[in-house]
Protein backbone atom coordinates (compact mmCIF):
# COMPACT_ATOMS: atom_id res chain seq x y z
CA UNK A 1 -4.07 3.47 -12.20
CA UNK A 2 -3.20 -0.19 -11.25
CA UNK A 3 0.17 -0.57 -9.45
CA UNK A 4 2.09 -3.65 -10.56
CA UNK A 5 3.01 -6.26 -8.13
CA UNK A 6 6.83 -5.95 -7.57
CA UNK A 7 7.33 -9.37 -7.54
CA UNK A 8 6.31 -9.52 -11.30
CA UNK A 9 8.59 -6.75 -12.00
CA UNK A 10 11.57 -8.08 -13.60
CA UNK A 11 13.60 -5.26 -14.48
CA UNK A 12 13.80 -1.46 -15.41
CA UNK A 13 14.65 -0.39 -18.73
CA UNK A 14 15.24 2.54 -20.66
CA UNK A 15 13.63 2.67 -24.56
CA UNK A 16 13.51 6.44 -26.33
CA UNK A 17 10.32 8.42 -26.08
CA UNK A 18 10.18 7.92 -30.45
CA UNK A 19 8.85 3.98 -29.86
CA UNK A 20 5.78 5.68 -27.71
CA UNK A 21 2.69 7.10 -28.63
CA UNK A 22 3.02 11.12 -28.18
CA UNK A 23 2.48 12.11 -24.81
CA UNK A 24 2.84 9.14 -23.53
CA UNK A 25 4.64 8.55 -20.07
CA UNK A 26 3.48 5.78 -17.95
CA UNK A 27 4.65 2.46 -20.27
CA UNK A 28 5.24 -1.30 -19.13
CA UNK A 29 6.55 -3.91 -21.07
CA UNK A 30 5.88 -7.55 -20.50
CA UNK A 31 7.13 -10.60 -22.43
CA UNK A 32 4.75 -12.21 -24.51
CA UNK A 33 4.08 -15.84 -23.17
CA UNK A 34 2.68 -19.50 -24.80
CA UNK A 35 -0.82 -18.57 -24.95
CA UNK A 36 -0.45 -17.74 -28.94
CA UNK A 37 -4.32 -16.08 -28.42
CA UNK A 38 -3.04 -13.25 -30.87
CA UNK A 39 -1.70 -14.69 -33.67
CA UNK A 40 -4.08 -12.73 -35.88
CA UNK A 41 -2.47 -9.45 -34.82
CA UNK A 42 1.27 -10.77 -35.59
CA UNK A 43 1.71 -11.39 -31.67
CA UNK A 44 3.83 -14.54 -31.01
CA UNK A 45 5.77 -16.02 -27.81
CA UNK A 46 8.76 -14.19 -26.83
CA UNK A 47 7.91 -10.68 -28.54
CA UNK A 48 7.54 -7.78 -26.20
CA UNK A 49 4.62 -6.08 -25.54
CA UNK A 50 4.55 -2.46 -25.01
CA UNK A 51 1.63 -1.42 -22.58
CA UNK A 52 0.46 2.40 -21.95
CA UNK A 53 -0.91 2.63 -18.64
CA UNK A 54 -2.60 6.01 -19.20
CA UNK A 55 -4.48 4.82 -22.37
CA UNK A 56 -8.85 4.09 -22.02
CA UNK A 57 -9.47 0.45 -22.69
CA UNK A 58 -11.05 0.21 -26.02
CA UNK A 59 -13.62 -3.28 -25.90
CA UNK A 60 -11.75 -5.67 -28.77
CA UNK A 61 -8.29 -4.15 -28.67
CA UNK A 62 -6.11 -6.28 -26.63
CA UNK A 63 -5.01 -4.62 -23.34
CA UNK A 64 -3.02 -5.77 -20.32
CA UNK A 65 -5.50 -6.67 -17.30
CA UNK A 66 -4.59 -7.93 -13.51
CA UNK A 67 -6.36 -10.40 -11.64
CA UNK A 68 -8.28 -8.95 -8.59
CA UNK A 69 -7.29 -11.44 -6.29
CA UNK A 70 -3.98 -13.48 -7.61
CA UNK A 71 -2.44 -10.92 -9.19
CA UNK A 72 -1.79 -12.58 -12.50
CA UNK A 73 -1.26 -10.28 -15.56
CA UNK A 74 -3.39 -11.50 -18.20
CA UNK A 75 -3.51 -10.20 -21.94
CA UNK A 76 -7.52 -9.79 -22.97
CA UNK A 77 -9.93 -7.97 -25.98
CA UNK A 78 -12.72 -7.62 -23.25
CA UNK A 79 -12.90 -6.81 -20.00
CA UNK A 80 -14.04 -9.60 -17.39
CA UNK A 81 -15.12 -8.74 -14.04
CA UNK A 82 -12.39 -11.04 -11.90
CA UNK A 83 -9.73 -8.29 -13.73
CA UNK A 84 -8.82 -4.56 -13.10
CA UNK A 85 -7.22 -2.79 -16.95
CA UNK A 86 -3.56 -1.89 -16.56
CA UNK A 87 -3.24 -0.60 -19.64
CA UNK A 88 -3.63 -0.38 -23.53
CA UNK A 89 -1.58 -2.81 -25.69
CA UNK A 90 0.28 0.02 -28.30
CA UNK A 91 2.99 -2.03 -29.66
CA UNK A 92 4.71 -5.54 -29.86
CA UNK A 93 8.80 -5.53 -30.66
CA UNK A 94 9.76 -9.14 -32.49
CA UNK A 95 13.74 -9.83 -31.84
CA UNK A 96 15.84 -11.65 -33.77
CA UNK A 97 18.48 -13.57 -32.80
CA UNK A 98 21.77 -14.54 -34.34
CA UNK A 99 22.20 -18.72 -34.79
């Protein structure tokens, strides 16, 4: 299992067991940034993506990948040698804001 840098982690949150896959226990969440690579799959800047840690990569389903040497979390479909999987992309939370 890859162990996040702590500088990247932001913050600790709590979010009930029902939002996760059965079973499942080690979860991240990231913040989905600019790129807009997704859009296809409803994933848009600012949504939060829900990661399981434990979960196989599956080639063509996006998953959350870390750079080798920089450290950079990266969203990808396919793996790439420069990057080790984190985990498995299950779900993406849109929020909506009052005006």
């Amino acid at each position: 299992m890859v162990t996040m840098p702590k500088e990247q982690i932001k913050e600790y949150s709590y979010l009930p067991a029902s939002l996760f896959p059965k079973g499942a226990v080690n979860i991240f969440m990231g913040r989905a940034d600019g790129g807009n690579h997704f859009l296809d799959l409803g994933i848009k800047e600012g949504m939060l993506l829900i990661f399981d840690a434990d979960a196989s990569f599956v080639d063509g389903h996006p998953s959350c990948f870390l750079h080798k040497e920089t450290r950079q979390l990266k969203m990808l479909r396919h793996s790439d040698a420069d990057y080790q999987h984190a985990g498995k992309l299950t779900a993406a939370i849109t929020y909506y804001e009052d005006d």
